[in-house]
C-alpha atoms as a PDB file:
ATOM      1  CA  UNK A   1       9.247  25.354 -35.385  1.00  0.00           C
ATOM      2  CA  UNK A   2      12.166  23.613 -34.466  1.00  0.00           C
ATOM      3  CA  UNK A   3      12.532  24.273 -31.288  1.00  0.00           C
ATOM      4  CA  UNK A   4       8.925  23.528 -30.295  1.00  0.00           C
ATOM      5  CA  UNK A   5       9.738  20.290 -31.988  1.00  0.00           C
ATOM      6  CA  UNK A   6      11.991  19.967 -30.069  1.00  0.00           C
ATOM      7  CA  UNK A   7      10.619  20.196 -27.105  1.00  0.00           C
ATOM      8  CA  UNK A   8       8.311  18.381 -27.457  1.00  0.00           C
ATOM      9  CA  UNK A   9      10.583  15.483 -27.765  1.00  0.00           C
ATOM     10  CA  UNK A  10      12.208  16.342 -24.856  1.00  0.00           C
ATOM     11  CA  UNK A  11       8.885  16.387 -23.108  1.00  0.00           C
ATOM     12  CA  UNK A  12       8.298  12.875 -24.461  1.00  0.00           C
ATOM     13  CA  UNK A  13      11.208  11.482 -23.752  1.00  0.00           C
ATOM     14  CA  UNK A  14      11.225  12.343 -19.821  1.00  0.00           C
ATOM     15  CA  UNK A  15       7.941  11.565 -19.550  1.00  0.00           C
ATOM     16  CA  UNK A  16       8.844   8.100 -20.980  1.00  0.00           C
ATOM     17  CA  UNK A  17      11.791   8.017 -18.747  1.00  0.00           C
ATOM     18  CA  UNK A  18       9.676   8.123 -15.835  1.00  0.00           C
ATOM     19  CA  UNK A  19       7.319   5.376 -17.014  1.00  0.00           C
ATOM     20  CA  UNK A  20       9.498   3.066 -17.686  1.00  0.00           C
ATOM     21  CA  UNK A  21      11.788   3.607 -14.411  1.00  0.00           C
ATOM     22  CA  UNK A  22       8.604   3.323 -12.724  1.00  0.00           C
ATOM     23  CA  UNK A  23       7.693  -0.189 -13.996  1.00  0.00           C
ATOM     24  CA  UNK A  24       9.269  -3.030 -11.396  1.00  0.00           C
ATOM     25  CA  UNK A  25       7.614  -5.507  -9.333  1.00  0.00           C
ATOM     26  CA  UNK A  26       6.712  -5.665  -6.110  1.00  0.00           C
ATOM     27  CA  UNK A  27       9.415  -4.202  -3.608  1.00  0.00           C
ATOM     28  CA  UNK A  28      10.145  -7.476  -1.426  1.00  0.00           C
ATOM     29  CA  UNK A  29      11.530  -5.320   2.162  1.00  0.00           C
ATOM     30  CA  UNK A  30      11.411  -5.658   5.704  1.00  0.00           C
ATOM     31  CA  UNK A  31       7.634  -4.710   6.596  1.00  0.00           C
ATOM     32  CA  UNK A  32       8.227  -1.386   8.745  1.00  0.00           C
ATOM     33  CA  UNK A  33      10.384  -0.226   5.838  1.00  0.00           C
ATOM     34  CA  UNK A  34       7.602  -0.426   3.447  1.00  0.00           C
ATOM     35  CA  UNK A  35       6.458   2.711   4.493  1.00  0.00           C
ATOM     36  CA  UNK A  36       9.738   4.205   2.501  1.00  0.00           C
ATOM     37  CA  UNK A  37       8.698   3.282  -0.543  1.00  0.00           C
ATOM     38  CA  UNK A  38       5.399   4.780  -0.729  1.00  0.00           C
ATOM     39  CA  UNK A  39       4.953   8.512  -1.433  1.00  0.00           C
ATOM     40  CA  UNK A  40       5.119  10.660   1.565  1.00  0.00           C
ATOM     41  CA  UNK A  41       3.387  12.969  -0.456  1.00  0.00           C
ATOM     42  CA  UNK A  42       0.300  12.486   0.567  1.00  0.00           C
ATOM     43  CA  UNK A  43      -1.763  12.123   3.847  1.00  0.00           C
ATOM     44  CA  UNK A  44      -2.286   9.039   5.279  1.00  0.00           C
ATOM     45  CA  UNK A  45      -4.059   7.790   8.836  1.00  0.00           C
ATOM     46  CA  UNK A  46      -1.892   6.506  11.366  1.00  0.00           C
ATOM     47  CA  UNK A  47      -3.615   4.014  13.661  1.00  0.00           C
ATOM     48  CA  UNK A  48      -1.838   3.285  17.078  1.00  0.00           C
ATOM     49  CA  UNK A  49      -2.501   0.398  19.711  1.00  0.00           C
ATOM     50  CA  UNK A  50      -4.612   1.992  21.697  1.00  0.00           C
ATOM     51  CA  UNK A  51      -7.155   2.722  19.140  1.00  0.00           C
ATOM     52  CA  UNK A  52      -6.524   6.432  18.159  1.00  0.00           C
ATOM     53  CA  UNK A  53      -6.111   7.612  15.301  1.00  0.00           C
ATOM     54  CA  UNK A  54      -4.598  10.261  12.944  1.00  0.00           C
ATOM     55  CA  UNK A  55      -4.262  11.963  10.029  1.00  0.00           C
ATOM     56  CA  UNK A  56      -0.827  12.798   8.922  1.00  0.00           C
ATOM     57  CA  UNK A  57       1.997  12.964   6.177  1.00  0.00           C
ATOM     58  CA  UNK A  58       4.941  11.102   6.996  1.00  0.00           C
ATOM     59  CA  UNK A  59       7.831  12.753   6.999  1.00  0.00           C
ATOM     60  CA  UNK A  60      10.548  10.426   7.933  1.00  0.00           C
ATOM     61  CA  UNK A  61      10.812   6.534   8.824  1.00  0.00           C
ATOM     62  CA  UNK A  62      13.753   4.682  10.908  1.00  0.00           C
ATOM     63  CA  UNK A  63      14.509   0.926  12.058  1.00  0.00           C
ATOM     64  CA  UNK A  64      12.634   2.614  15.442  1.00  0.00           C
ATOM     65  CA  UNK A  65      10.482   5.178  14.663  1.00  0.00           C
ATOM     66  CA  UNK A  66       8.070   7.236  12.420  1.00  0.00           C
ATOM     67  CA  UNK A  67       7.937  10.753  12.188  1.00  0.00           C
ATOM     68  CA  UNK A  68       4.649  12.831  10.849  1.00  0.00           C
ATOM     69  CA  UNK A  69       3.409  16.215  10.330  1.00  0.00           C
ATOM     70  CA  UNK A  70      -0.177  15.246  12.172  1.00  0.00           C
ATOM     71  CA  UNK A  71      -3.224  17.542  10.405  1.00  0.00           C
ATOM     72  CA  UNK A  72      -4.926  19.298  13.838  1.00  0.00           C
ATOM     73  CA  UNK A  73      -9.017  18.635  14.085  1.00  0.00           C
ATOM     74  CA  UNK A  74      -8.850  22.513  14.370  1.00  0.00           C
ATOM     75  CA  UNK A  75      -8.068  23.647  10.797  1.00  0.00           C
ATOM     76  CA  UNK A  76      -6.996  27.205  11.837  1.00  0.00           C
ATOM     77  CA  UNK A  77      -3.930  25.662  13.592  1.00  0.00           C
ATOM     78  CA  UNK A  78      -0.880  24.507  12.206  1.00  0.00           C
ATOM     79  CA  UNK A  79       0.528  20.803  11.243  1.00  0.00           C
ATOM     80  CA  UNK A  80       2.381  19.668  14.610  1.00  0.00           C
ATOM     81  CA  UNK A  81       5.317  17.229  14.491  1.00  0.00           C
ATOM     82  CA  UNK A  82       5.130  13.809  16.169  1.00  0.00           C
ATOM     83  CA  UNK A  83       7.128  11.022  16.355  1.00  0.00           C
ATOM     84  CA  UNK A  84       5.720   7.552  16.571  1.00  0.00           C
ATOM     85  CA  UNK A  85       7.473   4.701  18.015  1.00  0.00           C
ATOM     86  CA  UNK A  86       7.096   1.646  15.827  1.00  0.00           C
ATOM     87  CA  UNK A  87       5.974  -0.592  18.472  1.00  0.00           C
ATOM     88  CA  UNK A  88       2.802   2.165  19.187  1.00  0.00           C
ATOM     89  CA  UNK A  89       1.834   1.829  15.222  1.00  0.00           C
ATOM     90  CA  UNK A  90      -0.632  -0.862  14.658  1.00  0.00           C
ATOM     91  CA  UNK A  91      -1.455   0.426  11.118  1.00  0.00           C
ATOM     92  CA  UNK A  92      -1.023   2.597   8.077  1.00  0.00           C
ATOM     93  CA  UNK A  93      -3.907   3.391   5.807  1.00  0.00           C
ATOM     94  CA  UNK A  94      -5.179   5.318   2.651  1.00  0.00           C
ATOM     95  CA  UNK A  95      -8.665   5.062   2.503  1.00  0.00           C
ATOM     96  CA  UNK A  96      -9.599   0.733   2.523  1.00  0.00           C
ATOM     97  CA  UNK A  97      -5.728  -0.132   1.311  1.00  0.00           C
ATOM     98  CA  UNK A  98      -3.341  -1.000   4.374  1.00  0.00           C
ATOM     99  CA  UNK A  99       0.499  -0.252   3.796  1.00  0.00           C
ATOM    100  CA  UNK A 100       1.624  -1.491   7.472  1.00  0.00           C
ATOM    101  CA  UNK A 101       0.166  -3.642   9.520  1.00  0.00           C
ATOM    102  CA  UNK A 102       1.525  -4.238  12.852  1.00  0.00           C
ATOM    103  CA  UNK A 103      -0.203  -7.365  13.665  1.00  0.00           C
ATOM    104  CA  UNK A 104      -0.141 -11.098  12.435  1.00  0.00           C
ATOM    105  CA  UNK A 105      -4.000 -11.392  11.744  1.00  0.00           C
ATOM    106  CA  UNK A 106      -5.546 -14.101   9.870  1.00  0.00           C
ATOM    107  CA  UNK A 107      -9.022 -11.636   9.998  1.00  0.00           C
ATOM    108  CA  UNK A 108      -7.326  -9.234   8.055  1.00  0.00           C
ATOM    109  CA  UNK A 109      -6.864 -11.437   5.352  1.00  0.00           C
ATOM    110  CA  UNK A 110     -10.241 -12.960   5.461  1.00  0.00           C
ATOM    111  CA  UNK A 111     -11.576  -9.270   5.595  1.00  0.00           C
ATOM    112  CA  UNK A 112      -9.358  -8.033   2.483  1.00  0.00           C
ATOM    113  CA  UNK A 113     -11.557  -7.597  -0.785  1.00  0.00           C
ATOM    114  CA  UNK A 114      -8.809  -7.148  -3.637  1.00  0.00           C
ATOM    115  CA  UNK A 115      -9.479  -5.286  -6.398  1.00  0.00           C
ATOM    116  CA  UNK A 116      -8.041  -3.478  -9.894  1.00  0.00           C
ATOM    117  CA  UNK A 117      -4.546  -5.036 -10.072  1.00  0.00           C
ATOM    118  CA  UNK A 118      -4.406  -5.813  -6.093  1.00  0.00           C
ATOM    119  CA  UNK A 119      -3.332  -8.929  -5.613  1.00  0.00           C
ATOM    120  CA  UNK A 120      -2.518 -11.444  -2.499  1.00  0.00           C
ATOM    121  CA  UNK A 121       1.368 -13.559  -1.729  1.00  0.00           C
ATOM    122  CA  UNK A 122       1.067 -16.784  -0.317  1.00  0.00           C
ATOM    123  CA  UNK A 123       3.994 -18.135   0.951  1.00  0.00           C
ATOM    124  CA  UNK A 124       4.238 -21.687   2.346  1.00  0.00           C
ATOM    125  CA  UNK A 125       6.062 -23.293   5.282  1.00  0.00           C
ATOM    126  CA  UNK A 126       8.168 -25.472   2.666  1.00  0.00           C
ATOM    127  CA  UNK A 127       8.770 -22.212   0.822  1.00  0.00           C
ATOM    128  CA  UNK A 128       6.444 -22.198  -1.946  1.00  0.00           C
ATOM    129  CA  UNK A 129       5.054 -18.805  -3.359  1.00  0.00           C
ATOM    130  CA  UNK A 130       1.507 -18.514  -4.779  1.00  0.00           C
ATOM    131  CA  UNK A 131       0.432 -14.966  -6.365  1.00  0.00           C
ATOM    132  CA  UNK A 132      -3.368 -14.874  -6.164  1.00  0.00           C
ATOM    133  CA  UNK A 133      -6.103 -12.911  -7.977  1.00  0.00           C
ATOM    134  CA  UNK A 134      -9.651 -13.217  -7.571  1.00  0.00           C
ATOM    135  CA  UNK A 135     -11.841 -15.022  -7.278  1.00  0.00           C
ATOM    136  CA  UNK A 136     -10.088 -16.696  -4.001  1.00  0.00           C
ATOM    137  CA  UNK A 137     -12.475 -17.670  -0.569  1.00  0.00           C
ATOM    138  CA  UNK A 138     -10.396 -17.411   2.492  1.00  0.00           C
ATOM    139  CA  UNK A 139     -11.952 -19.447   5.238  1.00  0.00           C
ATOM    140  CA  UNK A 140     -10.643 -20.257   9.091  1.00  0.00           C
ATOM    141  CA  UNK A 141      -9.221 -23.430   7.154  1.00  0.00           C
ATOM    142  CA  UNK A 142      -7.626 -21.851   4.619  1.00  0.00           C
ATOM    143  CA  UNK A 143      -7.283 -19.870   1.704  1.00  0.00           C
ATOM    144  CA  UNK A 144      -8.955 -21.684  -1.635  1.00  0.00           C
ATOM    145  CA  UNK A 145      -7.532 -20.581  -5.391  1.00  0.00           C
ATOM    146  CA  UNK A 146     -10.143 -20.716  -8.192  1.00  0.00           C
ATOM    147  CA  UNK A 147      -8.510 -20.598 -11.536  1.00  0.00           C
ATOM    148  CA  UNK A 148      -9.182 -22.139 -14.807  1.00  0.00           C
ATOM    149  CA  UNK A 149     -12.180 -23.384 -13.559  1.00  0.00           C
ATOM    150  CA  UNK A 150     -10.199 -25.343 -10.836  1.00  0.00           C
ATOM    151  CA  UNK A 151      -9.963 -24.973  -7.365  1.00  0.00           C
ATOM    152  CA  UNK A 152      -6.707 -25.610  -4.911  1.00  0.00           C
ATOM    153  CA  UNK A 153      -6.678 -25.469  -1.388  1.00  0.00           C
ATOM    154  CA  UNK A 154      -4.214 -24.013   0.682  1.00  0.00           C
ATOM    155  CA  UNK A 155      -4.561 -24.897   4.467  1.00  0.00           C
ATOM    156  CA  UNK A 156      -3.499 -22.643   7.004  1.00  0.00           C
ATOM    157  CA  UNK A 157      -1.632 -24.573   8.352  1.00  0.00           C
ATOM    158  CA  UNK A 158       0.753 -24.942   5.594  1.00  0.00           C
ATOM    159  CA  UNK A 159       1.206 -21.531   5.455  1.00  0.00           C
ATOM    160  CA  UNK A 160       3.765 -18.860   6.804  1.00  0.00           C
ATOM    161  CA  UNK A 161       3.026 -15.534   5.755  1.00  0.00           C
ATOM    162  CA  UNK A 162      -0.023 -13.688   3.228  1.00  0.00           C
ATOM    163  CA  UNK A 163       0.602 -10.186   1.415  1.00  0.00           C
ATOM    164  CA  UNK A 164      -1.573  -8.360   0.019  1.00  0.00           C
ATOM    165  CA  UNK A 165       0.318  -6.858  -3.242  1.00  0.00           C
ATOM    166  CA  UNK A 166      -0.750  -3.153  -3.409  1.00  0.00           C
ATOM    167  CA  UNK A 167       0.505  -0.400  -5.716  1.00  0.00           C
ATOM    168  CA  UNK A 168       2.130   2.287  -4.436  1.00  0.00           C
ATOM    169  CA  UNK A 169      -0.463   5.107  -4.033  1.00  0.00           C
ATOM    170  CA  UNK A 170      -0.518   8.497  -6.075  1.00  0.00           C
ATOM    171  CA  UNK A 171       0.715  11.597  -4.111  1.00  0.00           C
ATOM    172  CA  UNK A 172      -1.881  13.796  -3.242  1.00  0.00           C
ATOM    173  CA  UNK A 173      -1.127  15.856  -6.190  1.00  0.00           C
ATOM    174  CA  UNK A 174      -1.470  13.050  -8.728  1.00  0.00           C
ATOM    175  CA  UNK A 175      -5.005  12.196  -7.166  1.00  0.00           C
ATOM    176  CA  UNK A 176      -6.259  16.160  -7.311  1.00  0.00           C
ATOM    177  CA  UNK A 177      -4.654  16.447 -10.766  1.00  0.00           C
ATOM    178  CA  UNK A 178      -7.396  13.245 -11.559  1.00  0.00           C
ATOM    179  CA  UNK A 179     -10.467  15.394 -10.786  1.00  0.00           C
ATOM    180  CA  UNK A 180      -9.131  18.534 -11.903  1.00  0.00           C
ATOM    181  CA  UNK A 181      -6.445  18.753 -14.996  1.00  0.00           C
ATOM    182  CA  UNK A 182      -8.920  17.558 -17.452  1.00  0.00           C
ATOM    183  CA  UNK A 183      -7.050  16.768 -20.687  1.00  0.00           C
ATOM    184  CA  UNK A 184      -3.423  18.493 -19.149  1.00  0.00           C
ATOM    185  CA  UNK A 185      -3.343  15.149 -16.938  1.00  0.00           C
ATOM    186  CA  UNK A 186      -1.446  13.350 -19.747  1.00  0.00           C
ATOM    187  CA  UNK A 187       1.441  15.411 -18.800  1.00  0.00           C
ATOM    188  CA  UNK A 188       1.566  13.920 -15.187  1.00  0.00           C
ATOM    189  CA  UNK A 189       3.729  11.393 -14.788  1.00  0.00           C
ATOM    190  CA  UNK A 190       2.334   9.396 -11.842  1.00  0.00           C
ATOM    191  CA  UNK A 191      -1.290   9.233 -14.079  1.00  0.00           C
ATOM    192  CA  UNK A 192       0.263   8.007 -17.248  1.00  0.00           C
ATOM    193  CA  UNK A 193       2.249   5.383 -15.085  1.00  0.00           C
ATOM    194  CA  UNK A 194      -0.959   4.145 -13.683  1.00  0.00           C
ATOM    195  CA  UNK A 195      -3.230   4.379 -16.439  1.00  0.00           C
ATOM    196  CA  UNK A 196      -0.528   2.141 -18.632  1.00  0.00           C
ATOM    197  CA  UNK A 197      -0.289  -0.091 -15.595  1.00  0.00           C
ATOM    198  CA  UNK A 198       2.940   0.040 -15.354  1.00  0.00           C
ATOM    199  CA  UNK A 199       2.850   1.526 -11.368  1.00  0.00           C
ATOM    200  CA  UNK A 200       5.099   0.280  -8.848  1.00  0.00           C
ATOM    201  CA  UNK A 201       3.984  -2.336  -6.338  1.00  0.00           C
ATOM    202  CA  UNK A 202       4.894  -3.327  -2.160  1.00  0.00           C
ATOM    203  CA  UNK A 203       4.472  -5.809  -0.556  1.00  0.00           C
ATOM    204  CA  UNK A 204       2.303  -5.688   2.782  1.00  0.00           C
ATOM    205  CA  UNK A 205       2.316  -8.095   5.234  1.00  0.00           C
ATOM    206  CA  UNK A 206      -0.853  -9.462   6.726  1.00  0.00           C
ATOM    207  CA  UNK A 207      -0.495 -12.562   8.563  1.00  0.00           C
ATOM    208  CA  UNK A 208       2.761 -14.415   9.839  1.00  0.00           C
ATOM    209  CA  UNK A 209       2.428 -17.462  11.695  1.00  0.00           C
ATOM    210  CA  UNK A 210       5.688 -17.437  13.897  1.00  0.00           C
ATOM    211  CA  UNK A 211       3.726 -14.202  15.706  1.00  0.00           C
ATOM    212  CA  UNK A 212       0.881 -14.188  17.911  1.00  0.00           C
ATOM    213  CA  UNK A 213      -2.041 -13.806  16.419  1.00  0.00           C
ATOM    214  CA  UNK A 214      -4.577 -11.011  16.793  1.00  0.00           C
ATOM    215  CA  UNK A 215      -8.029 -11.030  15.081  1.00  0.00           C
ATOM    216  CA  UNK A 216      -9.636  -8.132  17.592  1.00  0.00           C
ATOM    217  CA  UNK A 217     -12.022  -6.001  15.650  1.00  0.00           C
ATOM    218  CA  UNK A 218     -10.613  -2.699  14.052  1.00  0.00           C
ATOM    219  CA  UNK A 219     -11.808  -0.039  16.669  1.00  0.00           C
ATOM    220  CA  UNK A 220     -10.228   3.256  15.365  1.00  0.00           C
ATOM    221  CA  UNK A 221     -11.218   6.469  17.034  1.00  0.00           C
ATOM    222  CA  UNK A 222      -9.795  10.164  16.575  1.00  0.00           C
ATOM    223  CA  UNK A 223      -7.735  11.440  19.228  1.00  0.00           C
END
C-alpha cells in the first residue's frame, strides 16, 4: 500500500512539474524562430511563394532554412526529406491558426477571427503595446478596441507591427489522446496544461509596416 501511495505521488508531482513549467507568457523571438518553439511533433502545412503547398513535420529550423519530413500524396511511399529555404516559406499552418507568416499583410489581420484564449499585440510607432481580445473591428483605417462598453481607435497609421498571440499547439499525440483516451487523458500532460489554461503562448507576426505590404489572396495548391 505504500508503495502505490507512493507512486502515486510521484505521478502527481511530475505531472504538476510539467504544468507549472509549462505556464509562461508569450515567447517574444525573432519571427522565423518561432517555429522552434512549437512542437515538431505534429504535422503541419508548409505554404511556399509560389503557391504550393505541403504537408510535413518539421524536423529542424536555422537562421536560413527549414528542414521537413514532407507526407507523399501516395500513402504507400515513404516520408521524403526537404529542406526549405526561408525566403521560399510564405507560411506555416495548423488547420485556421498561422505560426509564420512570411509577409507584412494588413489582410491577414483583417481576415483573423480570434478565438478561445487567442488574442492580438498591437504595438505602436511611439512604442506602446495593446493586448486585444474580442470584440475588436479591424478596418483599412484601423484597428478599433471595444471594452467596457468603450471603444478606442487605433489608426494604422500609428501602428508598427500586429500579432496574433496563439498557444502553442498540442503534438499530434496530445490531439489523438483527446478523441481517444477517454478518462486516461488526465494523465497527459499537454491536456491537463491546456484544460487548466495554463499552455504556453508565441507570438506571430502579421503585419509590419517598415515591409512591403502584400494583401494578395491566399491561393494554396498541393504540389
Amino acid at each position: 500500500m505504500k508503495t502505490a501511495s507512493a507512486c502515486r505521488i510521484l505521478t502527481f508531482t511530475v505531472l504538476a512539474t510539467s504544468i507549472f513549467s509549462s505556464a509562461k507568457s508569450p515567447d517574444q523571438v525573432e519571427p522565423w524562430l518561432v517555429l522552434n518553439k512549437i512542437t515538431h511533433k505534429r504535422s503541419y502545412e508548409i505554404e511556399t511563394r509560389d503557391r504550393k503547398c505541403t504537408w510535413a513535420t518539421i524536423t529542424e529550423v536555422t537562421p536560413d532554412h527549414l528542414t521537413a519530413k514532407v507526407h507523399p500524396l501516395n500513402s504507400s511511399r515513404s516520408l521524403d526529406t526537404v529542406i526549405f529555404p526561408r525566403a521560399d516559406i510564405l507560411r506555416v499552418t495548423s488547420g485556421p491558426v498561422v505560426y509564420y507568416s512570411g509577409r507584412s499583410s494588413w489582410s491577414d489581420v483583417s481576415s483573423l477571427r480570434a478565438r478561445g484564449r487567442e488574442r492580438l499585440k498591437i504595438i505602436t510607432t511611439v512604442g506602446k503595446s495593446y493586448k486585444v481580445k474580442p470584440p475588436y473591428t479591424v478596418s483599412d483605417e484601423g484597428i478599433t478596441l471595444h471594452t467596457s462598453g468603450e471603444s478606442t481607435k487605433v489608426s494604422k497609421s500609428e501602428i508598427a507591427q500586429v500579432y496574433d498571440v496563439v498557444a502553442k499547439p498540442l503534438t499530434d499525440f496530445g490531439e489523438y489522446s483527446v478523441d481517444e483516451l477517454g478518462p486516461m487523458i488526465i494523465f497527459d500532460p499537454d491536456w491537463v496544461v491546456y484544460r487548466l489554461h495554463l499552455e504556453q503562448y508565441v507570438s506571430v507576426l502579421l503585419y509590419n509596416a517598415g515591409d512591403p505590404e502584400d494583401n494578395s489572396p491566399a491561393q494554396c495548391v498541393e504540389r
